[in-house]
Each structure stands twice: as C-alpha cells, then as structure tokens.
N, C-alpha and C. Protein backbone atom coordinates (compact mmCIF):
# COMPACT_ATOMS: atom_id res chain seq x y z
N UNK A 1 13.69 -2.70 8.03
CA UNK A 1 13.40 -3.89 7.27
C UNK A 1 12.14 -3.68 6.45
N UNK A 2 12.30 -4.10 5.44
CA UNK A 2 10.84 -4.36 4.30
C UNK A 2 9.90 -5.43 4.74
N UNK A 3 8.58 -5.04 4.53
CA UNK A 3 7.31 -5.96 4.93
C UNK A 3 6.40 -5.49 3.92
N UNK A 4 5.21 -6.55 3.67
CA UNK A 4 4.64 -6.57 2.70
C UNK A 4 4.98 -6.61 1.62
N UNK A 5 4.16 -5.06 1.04
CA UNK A 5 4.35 -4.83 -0.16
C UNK A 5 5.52 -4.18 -0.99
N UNK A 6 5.56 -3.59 0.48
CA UNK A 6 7.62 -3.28 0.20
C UNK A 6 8.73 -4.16 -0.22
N UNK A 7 8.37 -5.02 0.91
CA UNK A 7 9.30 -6.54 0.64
C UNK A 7 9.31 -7.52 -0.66
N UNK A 8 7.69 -7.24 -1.30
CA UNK A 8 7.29 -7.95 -2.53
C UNK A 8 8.08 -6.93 -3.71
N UNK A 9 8.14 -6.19 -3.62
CA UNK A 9 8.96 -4.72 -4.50
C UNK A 9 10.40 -5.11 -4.45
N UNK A 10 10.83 -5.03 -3.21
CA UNK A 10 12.08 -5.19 -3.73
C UNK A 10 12.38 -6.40 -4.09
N UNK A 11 11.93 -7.44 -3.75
CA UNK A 11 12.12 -9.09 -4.13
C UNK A 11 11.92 -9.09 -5.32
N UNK A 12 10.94 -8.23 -6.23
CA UNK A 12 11.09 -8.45 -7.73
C UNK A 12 12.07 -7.39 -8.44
N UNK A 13 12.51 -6.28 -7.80
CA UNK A 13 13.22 -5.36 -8.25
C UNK A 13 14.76 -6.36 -7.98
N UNK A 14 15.09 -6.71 -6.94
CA UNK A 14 16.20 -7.74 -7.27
C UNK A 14 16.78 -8.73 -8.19
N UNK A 15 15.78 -8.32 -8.53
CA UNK A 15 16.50 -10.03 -9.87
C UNK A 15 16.58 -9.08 -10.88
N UNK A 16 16.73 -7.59 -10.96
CA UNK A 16 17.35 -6.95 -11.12
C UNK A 16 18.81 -6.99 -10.98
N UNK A 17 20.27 -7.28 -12.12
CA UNK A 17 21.46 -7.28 -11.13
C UNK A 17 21.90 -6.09 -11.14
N UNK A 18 21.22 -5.13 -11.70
CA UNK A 18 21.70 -3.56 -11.15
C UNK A 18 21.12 -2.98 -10.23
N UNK A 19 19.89 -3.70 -9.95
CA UNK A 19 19.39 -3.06 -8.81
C UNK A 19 20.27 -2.19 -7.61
N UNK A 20 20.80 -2.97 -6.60
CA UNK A 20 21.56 -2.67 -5.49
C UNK A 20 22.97 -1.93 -5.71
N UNK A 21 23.42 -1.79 -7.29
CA UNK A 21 24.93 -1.53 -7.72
C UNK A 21 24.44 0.05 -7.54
N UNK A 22 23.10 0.92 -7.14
CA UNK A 22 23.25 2.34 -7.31
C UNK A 22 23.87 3.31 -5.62
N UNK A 23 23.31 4.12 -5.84
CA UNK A 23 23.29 5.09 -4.78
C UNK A 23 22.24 4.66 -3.83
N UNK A 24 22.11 4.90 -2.57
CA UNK A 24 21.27 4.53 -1.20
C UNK A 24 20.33 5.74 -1.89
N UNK A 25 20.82 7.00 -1.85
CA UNK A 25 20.08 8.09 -2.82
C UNK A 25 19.03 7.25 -3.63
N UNK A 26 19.69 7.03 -5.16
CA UNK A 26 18.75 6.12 -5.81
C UNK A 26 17.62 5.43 -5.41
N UNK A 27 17.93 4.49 -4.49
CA UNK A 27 17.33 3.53 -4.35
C UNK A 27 15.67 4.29 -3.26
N UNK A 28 16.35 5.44 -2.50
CA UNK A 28 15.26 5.91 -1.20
C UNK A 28 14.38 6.70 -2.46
N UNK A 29 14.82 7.26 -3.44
CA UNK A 29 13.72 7.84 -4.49
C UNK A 29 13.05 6.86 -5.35
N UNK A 30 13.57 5.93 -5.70
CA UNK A 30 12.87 5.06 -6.13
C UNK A 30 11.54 4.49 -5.88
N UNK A 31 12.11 3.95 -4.45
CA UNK A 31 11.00 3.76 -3.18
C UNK A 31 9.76 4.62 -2.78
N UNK A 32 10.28 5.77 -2.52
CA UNK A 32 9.29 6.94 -2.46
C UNK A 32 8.44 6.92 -3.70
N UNK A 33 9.15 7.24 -5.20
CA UNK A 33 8.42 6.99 -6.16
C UNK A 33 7.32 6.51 -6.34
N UNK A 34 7.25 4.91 -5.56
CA UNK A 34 6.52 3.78 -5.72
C UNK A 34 5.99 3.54 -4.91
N UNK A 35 5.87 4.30 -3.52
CA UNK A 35 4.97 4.08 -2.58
C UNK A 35 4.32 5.72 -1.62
N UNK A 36 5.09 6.54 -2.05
CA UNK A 36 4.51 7.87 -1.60
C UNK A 36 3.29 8.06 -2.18
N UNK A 37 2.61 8.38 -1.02
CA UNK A 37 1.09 8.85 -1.43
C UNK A 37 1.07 10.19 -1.19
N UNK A 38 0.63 10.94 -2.44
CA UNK A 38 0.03 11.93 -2.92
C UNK A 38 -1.61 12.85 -2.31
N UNK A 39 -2.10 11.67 -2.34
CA UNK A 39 -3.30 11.86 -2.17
C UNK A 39 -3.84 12.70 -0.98
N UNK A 40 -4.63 13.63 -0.58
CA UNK A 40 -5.48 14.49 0.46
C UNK A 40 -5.61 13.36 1.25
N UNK A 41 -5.95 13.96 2.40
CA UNK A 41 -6.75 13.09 3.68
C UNK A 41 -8.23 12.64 3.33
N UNK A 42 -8.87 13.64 2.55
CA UNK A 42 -10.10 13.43 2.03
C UNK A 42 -10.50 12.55 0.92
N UNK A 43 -9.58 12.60 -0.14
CA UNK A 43 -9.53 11.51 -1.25
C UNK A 43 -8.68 10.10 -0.75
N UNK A 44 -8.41 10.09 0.33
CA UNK A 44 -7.69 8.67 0.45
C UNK A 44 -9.13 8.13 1.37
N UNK A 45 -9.52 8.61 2.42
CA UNK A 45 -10.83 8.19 2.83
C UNK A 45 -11.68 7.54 1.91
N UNK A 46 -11.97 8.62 0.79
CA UNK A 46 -12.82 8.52 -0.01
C UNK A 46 -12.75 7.01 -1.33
N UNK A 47 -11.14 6.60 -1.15
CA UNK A 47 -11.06 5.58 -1.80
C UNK A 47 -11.06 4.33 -0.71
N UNK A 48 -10.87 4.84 0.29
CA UNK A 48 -10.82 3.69 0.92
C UNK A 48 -12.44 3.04 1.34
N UNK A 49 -13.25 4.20 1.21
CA UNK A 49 -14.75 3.67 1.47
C UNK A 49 -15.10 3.13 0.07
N UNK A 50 -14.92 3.49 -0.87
CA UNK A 50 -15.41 2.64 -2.32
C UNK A 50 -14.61 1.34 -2.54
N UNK A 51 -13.50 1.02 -1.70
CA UNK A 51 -12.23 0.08 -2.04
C UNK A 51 -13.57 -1.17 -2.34
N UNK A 52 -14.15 -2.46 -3.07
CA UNK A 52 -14.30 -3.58 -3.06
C UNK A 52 -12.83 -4.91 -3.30
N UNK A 53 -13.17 -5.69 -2.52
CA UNK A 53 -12.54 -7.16 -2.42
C UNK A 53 -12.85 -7.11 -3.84
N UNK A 54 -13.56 -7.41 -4.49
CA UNK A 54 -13.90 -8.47 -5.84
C UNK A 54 -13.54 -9.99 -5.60
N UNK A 55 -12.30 -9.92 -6.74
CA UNK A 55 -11.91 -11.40 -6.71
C UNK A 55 -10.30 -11.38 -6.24
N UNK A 56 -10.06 -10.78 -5.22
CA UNK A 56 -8.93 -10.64 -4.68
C UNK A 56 -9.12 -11.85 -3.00
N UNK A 57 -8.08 -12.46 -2.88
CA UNK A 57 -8.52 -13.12 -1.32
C UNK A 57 -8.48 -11.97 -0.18
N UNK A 58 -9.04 -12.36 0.73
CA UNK A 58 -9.10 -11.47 1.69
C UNK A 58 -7.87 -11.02 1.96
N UNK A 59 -6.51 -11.76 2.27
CA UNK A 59 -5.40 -11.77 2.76
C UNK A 59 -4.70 -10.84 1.81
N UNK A 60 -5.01 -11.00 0.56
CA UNK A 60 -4.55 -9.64 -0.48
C UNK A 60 -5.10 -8.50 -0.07
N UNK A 61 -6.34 -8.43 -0.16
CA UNK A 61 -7.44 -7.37 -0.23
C UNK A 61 -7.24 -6.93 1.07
N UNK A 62 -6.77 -7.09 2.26
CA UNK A 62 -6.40 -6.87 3.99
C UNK A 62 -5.24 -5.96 3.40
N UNK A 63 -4.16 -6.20 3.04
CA UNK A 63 -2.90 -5.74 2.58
C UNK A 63 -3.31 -4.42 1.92
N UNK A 64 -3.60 -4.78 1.09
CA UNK A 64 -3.92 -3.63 0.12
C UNK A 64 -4.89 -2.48 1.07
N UNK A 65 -6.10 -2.98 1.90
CA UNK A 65 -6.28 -2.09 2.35
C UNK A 65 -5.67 -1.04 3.77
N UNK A 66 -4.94 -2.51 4.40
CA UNK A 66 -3.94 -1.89 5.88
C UNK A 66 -2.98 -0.64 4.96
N UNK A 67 -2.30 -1.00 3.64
CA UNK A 67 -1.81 -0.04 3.26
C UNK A 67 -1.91 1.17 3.04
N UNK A 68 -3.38 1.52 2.52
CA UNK A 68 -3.79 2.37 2.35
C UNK A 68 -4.07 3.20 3.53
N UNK A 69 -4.96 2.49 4.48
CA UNK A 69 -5.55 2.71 5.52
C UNK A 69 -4.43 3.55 6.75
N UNK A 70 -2.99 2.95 6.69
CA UNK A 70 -2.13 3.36 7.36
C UNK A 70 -2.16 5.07 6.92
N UNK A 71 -2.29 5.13 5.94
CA UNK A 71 -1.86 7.15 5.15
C UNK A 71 -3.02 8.05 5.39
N UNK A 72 -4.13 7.22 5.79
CA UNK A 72 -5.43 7.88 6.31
C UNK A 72 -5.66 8.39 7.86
N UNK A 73 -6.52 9.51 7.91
CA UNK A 73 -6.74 9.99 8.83
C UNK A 73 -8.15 9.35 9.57
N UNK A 74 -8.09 8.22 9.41
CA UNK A 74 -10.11 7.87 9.14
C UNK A 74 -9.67 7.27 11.00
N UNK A 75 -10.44 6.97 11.98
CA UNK A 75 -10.84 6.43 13.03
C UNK A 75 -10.41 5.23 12.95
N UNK A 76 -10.56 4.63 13.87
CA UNK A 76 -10.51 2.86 13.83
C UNK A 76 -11.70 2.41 13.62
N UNK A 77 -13.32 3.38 14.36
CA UNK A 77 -14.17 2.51 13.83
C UNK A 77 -14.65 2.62 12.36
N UNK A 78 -14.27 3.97 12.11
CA UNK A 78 -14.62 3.78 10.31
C UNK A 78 -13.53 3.27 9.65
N UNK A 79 -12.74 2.58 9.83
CA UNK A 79 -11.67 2.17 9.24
C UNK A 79 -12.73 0.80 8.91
N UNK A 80 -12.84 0.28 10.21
CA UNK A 80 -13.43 -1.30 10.10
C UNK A 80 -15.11 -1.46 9.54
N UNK A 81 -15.79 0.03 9.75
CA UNK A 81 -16.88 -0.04 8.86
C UNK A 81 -16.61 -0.12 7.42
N UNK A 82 -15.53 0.92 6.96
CA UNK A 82 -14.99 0.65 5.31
C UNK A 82 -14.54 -0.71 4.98
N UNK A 83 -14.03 -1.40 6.23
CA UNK A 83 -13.53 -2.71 5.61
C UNK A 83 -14.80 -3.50 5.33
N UNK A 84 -15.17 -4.18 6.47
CA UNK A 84 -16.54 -5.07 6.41
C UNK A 84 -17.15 -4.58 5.14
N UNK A 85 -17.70 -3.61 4.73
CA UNK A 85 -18.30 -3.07 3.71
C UNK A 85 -17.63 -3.68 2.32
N UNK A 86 -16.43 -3.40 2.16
CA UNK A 86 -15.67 -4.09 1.26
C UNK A 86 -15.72 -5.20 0.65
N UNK A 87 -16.17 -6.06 1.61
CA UNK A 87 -15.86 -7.81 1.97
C UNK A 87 -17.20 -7.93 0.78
N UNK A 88 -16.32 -8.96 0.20
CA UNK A 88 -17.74 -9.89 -0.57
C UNK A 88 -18.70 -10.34 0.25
C-alpha cells in the first residue's frame, strides 16, 4: 500500500485516465523514477543536516524529512539532532 508521499503521487497521477491503462512494468519505473534516491550515504546526511523548516508546517517539513531520513545511514540520535536544528 502507498503512504505519504507516495500516496500523494499517485492520487495526483490518477486523474490521469491513462495512468493505470499501462504495464505494472511501467508504472514500478515510473515510481522508482520519482522516488529512488541516488544520492551517497554522505550527501544525503549532509542534506539532511542543512534541511530548514522555513515556511513549511512542521507536519510537512516531518514528512519531508522522515523521507529522507529513512535512505540515510545517520543514528537515531543525529537524526533528531538534525531535526530539532531544522525547526524554526
């Protein structure tokens, strides 16, 4: 099942009416496309310690960073030092 930001993806890729008419193929590259991370262990850290909230709500800015945070190799306690840090 889709959650989050996955779930927000395909909910707008649906109103798409070709969306779902392709290949399971299609659709798992697509996906990957749009959510495979690329990035080193070292440069995803490294964005995740510069990440700022701004003017995002926390509940966005949580998302955005659990996402990231999931592809990282970082600790739990530097996970939550990068967050707090973040926070307006």
């Amino acid at each position: 099942l889709l959650r989050g930001r996955a779930l927000q993806w395909a909910e707008a890729r649906s109103r798409d009416p070709d969306f779902l008419k392709g290949t399971l193929h299609n659709f798992l590259t697509e996906f990957r496309n749009t959510f495979d991370q690329t990035e080193t262990p070292a440069e995803i850290s490294k964005t995740l310690w510069n990440m700022k909230q701004g003017k995002q709500t926390v509940l966005d800015f949580a998302i955005d960073f659990r996402t990231l945070a999931a592809t990282s190799k970082m600790d739990p306690d530097s996970l939550k030092g990068a967050f707090t840090q973040a926070l307006n």
